[in-house]
PDB file of N, CA and C in Angstrom:
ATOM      1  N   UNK A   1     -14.689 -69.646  20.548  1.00  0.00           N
ATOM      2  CA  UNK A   1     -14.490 -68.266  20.166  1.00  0.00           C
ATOM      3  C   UNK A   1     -15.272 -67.983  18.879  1.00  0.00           C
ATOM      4  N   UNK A   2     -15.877 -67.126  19.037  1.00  0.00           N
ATOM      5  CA  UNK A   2     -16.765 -66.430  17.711  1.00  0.00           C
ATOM      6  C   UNK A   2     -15.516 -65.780  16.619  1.00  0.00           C
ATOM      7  N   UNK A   3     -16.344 -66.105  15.361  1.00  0.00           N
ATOM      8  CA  UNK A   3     -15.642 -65.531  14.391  1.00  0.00           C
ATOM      9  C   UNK A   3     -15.810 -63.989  14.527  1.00  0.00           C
ATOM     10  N   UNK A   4     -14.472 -63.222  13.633  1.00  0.00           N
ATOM     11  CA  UNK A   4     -14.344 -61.563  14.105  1.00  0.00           C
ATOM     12  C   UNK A   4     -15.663 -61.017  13.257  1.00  0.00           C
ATOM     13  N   UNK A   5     -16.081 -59.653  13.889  1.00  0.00           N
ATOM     14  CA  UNK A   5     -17.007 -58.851  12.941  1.00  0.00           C
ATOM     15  C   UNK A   5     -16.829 -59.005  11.930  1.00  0.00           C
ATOM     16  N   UNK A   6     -17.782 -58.613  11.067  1.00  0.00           N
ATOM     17  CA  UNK A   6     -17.534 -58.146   9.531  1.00  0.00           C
ATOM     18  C   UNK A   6     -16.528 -57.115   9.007  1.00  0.00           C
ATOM     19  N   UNK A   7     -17.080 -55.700  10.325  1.00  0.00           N
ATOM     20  CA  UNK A   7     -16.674 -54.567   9.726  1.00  0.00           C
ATOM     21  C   UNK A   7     -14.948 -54.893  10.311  1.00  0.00           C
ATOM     22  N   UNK A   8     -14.252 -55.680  11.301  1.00  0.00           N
ATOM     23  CA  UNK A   8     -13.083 -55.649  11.411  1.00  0.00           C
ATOM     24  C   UNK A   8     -12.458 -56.713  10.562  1.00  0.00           C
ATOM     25  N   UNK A   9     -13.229 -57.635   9.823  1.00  0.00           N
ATOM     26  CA  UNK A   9     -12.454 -58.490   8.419  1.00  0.00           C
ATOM     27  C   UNK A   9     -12.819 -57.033   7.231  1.00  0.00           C
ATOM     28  N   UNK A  10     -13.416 -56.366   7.152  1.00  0.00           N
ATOM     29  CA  UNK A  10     -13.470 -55.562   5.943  1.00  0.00           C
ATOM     30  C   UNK A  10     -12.288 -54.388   6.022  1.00  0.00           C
ATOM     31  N   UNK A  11     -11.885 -54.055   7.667  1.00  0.00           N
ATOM     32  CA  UNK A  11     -11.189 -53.336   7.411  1.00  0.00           C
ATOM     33  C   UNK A  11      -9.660 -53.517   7.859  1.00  0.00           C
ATOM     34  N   UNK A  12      -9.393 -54.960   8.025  1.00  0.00           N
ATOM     35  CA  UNK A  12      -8.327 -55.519   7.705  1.00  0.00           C
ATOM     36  C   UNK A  12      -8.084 -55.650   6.765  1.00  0.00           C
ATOM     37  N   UNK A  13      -9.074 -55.875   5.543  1.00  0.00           N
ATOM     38  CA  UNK A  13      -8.834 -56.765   4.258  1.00  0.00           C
ATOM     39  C   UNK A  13      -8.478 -55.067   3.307  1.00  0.00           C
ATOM     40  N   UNK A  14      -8.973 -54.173   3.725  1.00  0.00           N
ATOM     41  CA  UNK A  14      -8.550 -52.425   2.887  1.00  0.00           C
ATOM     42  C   UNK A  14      -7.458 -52.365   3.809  1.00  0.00           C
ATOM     43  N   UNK A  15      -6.953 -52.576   4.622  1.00  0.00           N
ATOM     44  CA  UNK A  15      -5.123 -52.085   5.072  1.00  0.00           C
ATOM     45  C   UNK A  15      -4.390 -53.159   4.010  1.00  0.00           C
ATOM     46  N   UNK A  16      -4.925 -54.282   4.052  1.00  0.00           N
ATOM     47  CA  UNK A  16      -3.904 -55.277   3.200  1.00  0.00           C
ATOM     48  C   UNK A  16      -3.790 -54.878   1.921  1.00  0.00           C
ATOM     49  N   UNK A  17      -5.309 -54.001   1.047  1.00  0.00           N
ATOM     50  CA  UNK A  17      -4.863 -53.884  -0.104  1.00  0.00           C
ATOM     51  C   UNK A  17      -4.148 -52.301   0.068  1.00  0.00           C
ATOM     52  N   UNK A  18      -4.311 -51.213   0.767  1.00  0.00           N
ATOM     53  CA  UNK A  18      -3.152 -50.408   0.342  1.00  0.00           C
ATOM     54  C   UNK A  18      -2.058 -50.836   1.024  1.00  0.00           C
ATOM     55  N   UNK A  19      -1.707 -51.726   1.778  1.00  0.00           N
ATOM     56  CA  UNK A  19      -0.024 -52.232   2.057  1.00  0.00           C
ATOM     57  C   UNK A  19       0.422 -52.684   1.150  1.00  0.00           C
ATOM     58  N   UNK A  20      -0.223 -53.372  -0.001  1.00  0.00           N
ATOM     59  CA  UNK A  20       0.803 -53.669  -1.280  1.00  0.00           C
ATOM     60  C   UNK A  20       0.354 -53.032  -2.477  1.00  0.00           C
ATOM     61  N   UNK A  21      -0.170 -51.556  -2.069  1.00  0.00           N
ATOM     62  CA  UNK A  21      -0.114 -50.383  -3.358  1.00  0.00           C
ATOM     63  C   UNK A  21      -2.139 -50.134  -3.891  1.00  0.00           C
ATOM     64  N   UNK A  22      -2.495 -50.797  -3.499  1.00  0.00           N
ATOM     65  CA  UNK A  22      -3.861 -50.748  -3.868  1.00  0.00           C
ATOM     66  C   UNK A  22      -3.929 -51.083  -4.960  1.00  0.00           C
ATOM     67  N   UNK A  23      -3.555 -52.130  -5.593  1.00  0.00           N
ATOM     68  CA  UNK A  23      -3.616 -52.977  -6.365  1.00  0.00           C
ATOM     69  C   UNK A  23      -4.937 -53.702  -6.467  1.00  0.00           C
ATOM     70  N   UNK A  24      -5.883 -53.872  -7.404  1.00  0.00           N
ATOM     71  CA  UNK A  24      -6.991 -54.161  -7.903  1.00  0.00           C
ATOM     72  C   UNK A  24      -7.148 -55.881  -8.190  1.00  0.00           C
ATOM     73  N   UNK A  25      -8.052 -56.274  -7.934  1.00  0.00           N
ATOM     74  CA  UNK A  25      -8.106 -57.447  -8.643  1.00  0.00           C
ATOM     75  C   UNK A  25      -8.408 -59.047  -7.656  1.00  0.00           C
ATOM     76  N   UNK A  26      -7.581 -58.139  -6.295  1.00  0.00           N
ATOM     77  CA  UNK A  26      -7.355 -59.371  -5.036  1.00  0.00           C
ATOM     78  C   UNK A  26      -7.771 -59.008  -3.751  1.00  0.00           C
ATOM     79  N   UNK A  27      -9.326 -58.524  -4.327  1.00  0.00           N
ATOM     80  CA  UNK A  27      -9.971 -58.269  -3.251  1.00  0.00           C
ATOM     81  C   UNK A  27     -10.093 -59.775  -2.469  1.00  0.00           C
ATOM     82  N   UNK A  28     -10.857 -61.150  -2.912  1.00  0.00           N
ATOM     83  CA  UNK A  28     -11.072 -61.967  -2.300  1.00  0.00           C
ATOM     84  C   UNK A  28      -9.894 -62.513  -1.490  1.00  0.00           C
ATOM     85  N   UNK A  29      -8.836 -62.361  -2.438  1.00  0.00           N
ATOM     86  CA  UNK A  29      -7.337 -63.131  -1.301  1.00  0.00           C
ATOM     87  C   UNK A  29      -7.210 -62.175  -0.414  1.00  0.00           C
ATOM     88  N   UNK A  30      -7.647 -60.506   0.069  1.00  0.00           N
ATOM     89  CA  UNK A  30      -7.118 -59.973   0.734  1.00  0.00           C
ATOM     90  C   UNK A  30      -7.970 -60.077   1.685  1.00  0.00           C
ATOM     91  N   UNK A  31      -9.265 -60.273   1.448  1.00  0.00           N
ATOM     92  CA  UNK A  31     -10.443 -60.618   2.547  1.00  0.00           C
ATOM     93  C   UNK A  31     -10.581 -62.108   2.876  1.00  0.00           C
ATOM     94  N   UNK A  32      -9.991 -63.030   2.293  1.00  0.00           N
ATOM     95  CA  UNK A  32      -9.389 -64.437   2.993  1.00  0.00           C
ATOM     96  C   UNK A  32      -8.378 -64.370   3.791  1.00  0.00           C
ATOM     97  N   UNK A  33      -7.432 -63.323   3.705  1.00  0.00           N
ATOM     98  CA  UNK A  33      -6.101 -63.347   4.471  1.00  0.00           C
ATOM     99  C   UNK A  33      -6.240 -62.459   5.987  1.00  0.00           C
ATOM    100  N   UNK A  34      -7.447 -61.427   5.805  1.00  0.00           N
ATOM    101  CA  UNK A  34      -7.744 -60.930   6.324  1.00  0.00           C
ATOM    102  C   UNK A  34      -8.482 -61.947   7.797  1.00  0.00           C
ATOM    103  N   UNK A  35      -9.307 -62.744   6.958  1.00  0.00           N
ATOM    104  CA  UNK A  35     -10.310 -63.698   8.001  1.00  0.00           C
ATOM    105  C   UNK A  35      -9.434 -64.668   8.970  1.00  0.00           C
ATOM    106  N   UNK A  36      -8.071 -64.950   8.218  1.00  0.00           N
ATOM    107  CA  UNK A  36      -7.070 -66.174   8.210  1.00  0.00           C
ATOM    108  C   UNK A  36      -6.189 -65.382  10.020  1.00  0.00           C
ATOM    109  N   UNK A  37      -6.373 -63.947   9.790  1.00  0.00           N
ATOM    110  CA  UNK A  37      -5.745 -63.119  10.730  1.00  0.00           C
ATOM    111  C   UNK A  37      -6.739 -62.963  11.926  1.00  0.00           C
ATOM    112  N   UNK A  38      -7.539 -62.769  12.096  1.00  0.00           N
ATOM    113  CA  UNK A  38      -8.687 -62.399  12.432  1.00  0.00           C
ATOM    114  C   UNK A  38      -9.205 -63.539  13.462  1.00  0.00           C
ATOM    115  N   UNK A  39      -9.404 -64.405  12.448  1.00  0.00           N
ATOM    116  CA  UNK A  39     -10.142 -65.600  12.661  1.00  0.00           C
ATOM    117  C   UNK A  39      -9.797 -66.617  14.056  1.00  0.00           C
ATOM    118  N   UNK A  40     -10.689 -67.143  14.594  1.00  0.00           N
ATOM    119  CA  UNK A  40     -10.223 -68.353  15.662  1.00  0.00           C
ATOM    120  C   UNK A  40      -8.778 -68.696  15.741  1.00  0.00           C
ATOM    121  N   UNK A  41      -8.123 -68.258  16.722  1.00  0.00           N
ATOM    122  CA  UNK A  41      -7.252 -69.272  16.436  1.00  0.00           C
ATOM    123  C   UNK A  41      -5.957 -68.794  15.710  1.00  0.00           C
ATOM    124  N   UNK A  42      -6.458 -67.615  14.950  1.00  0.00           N
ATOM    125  CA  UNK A  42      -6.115 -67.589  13.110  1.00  0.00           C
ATOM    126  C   UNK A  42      -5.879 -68.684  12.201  1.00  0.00           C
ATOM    127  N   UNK A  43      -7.294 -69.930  12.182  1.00  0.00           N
ATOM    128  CA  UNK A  43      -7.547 -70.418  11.306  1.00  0.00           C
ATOM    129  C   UNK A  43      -8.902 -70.213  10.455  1.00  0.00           C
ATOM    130  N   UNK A  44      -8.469 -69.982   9.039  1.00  0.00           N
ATOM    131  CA  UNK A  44     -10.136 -69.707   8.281  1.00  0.00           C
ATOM    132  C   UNK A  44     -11.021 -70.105   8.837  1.00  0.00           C
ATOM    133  N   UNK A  45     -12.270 -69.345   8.625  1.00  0.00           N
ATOM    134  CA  UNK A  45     -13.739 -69.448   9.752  1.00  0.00           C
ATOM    135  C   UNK A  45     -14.350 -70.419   8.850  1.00  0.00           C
ATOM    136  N   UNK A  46     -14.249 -71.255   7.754  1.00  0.00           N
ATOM    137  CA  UNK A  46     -14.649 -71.701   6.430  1.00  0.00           C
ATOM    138  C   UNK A  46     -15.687 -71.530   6.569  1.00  0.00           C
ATOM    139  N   UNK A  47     -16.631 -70.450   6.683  1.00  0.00           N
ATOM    140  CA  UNK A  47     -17.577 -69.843   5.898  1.00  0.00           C
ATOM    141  C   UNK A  47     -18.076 -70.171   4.453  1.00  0.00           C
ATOM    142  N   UNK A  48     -18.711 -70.421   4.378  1.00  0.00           N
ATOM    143  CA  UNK A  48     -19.436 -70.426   2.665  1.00  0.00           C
ATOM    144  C   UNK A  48     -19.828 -68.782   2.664  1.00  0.00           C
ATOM    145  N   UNK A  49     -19.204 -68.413   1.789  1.00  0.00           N
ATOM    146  CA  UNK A  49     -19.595 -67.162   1.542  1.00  0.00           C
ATOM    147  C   UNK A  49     -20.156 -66.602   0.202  1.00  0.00           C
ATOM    148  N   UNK A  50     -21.354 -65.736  -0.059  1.00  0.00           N
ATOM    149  CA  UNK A  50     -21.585 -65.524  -1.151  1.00  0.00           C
ATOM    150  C   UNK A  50     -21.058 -64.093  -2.174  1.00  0.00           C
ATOM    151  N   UNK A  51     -20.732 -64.535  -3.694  1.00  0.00           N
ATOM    152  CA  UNK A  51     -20.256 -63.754  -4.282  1.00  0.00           C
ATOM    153  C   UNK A  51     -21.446 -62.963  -4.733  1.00  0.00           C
ATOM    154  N   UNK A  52     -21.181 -61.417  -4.227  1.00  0.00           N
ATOM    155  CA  UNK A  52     -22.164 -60.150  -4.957  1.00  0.00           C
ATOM    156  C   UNK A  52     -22.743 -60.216  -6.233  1.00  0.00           C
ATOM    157  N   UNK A  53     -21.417 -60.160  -7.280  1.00  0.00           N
ATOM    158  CA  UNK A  53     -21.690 -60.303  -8.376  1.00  0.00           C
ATOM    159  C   UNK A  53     -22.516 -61.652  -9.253  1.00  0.00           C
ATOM    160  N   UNK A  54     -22.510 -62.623  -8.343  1.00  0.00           N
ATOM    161  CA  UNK A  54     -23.179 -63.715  -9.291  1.00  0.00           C
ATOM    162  C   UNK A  54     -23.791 -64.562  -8.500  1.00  0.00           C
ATOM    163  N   UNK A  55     -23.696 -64.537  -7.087  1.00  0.00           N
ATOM    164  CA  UNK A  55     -25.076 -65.206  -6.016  1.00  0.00           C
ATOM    165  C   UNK A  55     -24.717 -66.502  -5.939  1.00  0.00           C
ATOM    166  N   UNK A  56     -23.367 -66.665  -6.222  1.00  0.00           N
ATOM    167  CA  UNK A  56     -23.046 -68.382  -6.038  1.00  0.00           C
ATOM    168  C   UNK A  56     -22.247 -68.291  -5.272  1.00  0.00           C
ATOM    169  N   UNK A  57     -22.231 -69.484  -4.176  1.00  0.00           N
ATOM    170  CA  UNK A  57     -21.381 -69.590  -3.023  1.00  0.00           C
ATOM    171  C   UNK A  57     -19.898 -69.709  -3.482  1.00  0.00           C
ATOM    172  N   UNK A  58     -18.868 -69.408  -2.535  1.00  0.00           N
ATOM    173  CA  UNK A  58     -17.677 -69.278  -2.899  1.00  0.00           C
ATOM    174  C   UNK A  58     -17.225 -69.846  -1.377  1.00  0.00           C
ATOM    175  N   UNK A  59     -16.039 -71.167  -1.360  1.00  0.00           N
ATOM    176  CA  UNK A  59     -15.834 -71.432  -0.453  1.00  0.00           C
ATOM    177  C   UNK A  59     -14.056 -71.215  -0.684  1.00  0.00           C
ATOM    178  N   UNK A  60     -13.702 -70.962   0.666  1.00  0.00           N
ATOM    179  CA  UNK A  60     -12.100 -70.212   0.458  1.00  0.00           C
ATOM    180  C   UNK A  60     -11.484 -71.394  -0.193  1.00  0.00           C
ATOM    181  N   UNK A  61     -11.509 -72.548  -0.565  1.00  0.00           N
ATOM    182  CA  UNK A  61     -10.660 -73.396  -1.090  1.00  0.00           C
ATOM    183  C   UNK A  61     -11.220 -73.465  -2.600  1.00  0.00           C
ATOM    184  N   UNK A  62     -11.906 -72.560  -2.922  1.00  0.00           N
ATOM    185  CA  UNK A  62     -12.236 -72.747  -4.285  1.00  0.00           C
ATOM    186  C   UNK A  62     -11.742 -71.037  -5.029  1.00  0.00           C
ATOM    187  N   UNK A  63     -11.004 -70.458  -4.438  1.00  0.00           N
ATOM    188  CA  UNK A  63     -10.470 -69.459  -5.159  1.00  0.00           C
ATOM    189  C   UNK A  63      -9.562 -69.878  -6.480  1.00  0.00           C
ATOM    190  N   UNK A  64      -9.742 -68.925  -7.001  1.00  0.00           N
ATOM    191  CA  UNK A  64      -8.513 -69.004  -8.097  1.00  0.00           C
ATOM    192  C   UNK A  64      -7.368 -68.336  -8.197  1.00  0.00           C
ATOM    193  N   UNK A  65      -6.287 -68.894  -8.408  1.00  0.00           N
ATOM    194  CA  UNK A  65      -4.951 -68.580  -8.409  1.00  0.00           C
ATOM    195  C   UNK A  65      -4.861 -67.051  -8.920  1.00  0.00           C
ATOM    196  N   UNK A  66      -4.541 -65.767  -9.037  1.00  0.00           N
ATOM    197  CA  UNK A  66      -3.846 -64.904  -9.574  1.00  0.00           C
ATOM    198  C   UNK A  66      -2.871 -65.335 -10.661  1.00  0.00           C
ATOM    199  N   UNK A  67      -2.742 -64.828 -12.088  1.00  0.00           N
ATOM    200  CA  UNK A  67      -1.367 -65.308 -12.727  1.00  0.00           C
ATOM    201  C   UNK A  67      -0.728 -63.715 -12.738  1.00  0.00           C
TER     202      UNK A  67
END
């Protein structure tokens, strides 16, 4: 099974952030949770994916916690 579109992980990952208020900050956990739904199986597609802002790969096990 192919991993889901883009545009249906992008617009899973904007229902998740206004379901808990549109809260700022957790875009990446909401577009990991999004893929986690989505995804094969619904297990992460572990993608290496690259971050916009700084062009370095970001792999879902290297997020950082929220405090």
């Amino acid at each position: 099974m192919q991993n889901p579109p883009f545009e249906d992980v992008a617009r899973r990952a904007y229902e998740l952030f206004i379901s808990r208020g549109a809260e700022h900050g957790r875009d990446l956990d909401d577009w990991l949770e999004a893929e986690r739904e989505l995804g094969t199986n619904g297990k992460p597609s572990g993608r290496v994916r690259t971050s916009s802002s700084t062009g370095h790969s970001v792999k879902p096990a290297a997020r950082r916690k929220s405090h």
